[in-house]
N, C-alpha and C. Protein backbone atom coordinates (compact mmCIF):
# COMPACT_ATOMS: atom_id res chain seq x y z
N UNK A 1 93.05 84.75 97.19
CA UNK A 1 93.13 84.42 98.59
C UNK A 1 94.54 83.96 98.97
N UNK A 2 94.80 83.21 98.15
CA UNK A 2 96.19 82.45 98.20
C UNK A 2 97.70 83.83 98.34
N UNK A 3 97.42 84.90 97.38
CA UNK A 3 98.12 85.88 97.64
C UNK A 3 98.01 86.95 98.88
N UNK A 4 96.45 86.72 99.23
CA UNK A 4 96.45 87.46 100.74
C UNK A 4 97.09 86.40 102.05
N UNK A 5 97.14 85.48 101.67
CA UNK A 5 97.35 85.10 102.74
C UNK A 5 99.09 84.71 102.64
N UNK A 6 99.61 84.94 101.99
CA UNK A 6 101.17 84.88 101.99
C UNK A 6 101.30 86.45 101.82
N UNK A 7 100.86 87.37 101.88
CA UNK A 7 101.49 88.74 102.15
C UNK A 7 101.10 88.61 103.80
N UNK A 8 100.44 87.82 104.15
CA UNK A 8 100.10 88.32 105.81
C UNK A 8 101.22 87.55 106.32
N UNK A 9 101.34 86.09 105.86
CA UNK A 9 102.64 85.50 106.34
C UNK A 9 104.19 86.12 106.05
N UNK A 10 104.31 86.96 105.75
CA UNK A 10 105.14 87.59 105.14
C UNK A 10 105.60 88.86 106.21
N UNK A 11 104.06 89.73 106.16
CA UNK A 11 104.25 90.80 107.08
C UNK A 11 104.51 89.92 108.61
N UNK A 12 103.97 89.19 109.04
CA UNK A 12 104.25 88.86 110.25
C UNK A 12 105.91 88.44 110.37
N UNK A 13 106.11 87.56 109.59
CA UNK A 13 107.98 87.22 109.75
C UNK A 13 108.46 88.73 109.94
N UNK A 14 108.30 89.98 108.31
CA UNK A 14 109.03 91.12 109.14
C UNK A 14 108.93 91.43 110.26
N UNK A 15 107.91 91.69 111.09
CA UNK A 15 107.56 92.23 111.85
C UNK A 15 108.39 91.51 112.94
N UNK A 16 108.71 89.97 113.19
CA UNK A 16 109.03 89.80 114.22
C UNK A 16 110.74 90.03 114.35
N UNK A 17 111.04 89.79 112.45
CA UNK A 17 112.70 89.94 112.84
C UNK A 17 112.84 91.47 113.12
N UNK A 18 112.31 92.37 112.55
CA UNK A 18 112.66 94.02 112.95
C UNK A 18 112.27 93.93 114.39
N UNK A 19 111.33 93.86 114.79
CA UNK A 19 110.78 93.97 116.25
C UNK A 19 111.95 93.52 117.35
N UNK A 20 111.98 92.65 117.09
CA UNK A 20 112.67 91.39 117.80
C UNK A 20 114.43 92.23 117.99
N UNK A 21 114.87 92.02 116.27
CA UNK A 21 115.99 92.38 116.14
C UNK A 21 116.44 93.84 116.87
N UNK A 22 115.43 94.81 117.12
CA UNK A 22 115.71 96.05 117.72
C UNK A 22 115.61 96.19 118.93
N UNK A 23 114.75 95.01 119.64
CA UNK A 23 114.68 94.45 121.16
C UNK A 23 116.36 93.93 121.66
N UNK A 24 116.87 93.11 120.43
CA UNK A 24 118.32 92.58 120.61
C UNK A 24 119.38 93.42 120.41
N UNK A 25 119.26 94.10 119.95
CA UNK A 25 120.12 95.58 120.19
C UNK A 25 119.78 96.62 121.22
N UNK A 26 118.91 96.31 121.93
CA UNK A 26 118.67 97.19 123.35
C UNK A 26 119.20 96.30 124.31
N UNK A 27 119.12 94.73 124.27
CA UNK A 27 119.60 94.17 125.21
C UNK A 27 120.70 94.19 125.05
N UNK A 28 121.59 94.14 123.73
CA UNK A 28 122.78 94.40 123.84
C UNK A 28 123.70 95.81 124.24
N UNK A 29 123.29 96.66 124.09
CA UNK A 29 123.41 97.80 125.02
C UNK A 29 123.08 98.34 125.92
N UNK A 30 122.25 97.03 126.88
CA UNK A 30 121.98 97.60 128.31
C UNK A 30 120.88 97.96 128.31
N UNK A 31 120.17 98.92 127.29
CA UNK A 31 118.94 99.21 127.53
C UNK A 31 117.66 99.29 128.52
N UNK A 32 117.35 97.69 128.34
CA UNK A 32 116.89 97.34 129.12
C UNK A 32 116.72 96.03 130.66
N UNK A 33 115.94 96.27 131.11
CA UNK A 33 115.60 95.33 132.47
C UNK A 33 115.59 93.63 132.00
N UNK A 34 115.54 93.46 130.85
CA UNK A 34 116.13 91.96 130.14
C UNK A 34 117.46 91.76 130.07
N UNK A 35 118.19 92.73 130.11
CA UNK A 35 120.14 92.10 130.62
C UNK A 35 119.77 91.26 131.34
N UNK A 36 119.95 91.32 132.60
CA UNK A 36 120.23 90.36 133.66
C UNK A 36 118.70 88.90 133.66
N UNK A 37 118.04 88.81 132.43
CA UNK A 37 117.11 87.75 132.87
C UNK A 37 117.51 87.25 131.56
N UNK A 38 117.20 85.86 130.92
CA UNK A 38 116.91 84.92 129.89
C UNK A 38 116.00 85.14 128.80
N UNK A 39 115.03 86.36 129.36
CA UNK A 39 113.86 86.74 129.03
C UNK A 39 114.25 87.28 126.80
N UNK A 40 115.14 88.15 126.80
CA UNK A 40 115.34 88.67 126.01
C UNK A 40 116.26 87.68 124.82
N UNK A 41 117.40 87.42 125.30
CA UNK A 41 118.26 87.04 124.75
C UNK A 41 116.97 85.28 123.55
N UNK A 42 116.67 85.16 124.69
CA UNK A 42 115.82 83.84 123.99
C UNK A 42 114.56 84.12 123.23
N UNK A 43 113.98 85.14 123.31
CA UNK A 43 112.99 86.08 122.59
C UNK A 43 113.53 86.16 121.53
N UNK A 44 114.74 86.86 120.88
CA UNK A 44 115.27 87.41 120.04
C UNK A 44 115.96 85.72 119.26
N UNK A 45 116.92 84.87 119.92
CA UNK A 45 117.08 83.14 119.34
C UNK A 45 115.91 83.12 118.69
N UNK A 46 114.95 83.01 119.33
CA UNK A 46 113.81 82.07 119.00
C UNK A 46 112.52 83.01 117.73
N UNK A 47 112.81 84.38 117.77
CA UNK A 47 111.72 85.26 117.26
C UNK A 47 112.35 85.08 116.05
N UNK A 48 113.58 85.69 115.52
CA UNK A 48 114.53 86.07 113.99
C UNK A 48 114.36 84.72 113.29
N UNK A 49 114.73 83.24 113.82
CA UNK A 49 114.68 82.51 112.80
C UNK A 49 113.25 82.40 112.80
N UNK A 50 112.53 82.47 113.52
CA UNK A 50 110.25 82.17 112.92
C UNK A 50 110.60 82.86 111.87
N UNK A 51 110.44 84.21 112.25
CA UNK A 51 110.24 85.17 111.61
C UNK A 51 111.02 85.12 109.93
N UNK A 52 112.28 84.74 110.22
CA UNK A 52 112.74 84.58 108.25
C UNK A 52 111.93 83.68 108.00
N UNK A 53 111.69 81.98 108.42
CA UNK A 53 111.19 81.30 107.76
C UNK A 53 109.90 81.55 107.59
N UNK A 54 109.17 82.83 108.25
CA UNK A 54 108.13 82.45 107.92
C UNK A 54 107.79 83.93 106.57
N UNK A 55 109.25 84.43 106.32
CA UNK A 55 108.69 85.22 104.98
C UNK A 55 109.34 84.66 104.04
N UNK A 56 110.23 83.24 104.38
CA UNK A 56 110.22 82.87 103.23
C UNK A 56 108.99 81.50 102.66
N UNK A 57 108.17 81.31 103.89
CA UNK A 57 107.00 80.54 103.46
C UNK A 57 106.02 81.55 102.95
N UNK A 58 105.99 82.84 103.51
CA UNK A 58 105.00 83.44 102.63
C UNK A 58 104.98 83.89 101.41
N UNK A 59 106.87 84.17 100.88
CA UNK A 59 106.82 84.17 99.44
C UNK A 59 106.62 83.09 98.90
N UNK A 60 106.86 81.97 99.27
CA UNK A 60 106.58 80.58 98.31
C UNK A 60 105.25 80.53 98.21
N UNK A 61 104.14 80.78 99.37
CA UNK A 61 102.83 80.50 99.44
C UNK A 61 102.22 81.26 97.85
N UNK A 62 102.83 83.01 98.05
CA UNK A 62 102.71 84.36 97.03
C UNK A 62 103.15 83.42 95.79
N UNK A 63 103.71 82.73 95.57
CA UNK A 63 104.69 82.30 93.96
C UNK A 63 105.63 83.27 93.36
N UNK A 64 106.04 83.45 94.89
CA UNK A 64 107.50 84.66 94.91
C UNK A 64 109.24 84.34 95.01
N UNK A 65 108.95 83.38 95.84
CA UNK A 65 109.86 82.72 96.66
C UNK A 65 111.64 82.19 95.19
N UNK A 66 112.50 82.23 95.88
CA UNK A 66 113.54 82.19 94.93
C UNK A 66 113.12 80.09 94.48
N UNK A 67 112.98 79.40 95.62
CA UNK A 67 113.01 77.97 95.21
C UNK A 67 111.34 77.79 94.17
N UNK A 68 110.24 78.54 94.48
CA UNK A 68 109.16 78.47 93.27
C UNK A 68 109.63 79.21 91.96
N UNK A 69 110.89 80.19 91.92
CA UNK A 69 111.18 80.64 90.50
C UNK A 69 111.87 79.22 90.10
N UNK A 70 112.94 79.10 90.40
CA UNK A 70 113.64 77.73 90.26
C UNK A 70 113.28 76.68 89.96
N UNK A 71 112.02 76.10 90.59
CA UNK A 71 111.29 74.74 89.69
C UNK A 71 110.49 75.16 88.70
N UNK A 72 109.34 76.00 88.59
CA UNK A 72 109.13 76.60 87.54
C UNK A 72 110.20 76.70 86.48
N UNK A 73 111.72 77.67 86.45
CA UNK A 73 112.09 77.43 85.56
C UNK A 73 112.18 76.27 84.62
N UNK A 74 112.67 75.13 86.25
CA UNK A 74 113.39 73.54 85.39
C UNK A 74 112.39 73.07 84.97
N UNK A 75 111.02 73.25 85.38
CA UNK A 75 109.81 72.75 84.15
C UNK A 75 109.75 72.99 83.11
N UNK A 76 109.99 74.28 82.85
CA UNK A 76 109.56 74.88 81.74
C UNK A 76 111.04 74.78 80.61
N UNK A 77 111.95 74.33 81.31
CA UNK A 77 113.55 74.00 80.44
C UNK A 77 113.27 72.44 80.28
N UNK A 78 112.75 71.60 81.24
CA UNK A 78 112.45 70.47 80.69
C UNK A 78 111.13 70.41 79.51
N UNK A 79 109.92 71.22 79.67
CA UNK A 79 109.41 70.95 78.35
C UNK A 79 110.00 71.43 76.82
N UNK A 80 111.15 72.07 77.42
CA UNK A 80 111.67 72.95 75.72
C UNK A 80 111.18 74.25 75.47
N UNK A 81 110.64 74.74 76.82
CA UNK A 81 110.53 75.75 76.78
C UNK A 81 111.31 77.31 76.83
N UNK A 82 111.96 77.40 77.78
CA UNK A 82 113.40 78.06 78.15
C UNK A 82 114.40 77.39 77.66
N UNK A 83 115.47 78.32 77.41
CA UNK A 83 116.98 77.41 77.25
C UNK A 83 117.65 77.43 77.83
C-alpha cells in the first residue's frame, strides 16, 4: 500500500510540473489569454514547486528518495555493516 501510494504522489508532482511547466512556456510566448492576467504566471510559481516536492515526498514515502538511501546507508555503516 505504502508503495501505491507514493507512486500516486509521485505521478501527481509530474503531472503538475510538466503540465504547469508547458502552460509557462505558452505564457511566455504569448500563447495565450493569461499574458495580460496574474492568472498564469502564479499557476505556474505556485504549481512547479508542489509539484517537485511532492515527487520528492513520494519517493521517500516509495523508500526511493536520495535522503532514505542516505540514512539507511549511515545505519548500516554505523552497525559495521558497510564501509
Amino acid at each position: 500500500m505504502r508503495q501505491f501510494a507514493g507512486w500516486v504522489i509521485t505521478s501527481l508532482g509530474w503531472v503538475l510540473v510538466w503540465v504547469f511547466g508547458i502552460v509557462g512556456v505558452y505564457v511566455l510566448l504569448g500563447s495565450t489569454h493569461y499574458t495580460n492576467g496574474a492568472i498564469g504566471p502564479i499557476l505556474n510559481i505556485v504549481a512547479i514547486p508542489v509539484g517537485a516536492s511532492l515527487i520528492f515526498i513520494g519517493r521517500a514515502i516509495r523508500g526511493k528518495g536520495l535522503l532514505w538511501l542516505a540514512l539507511r546507508r549511515r545505519a548500516r555503516r554505523k552497525q559495521g555493516l558497510d564501509w
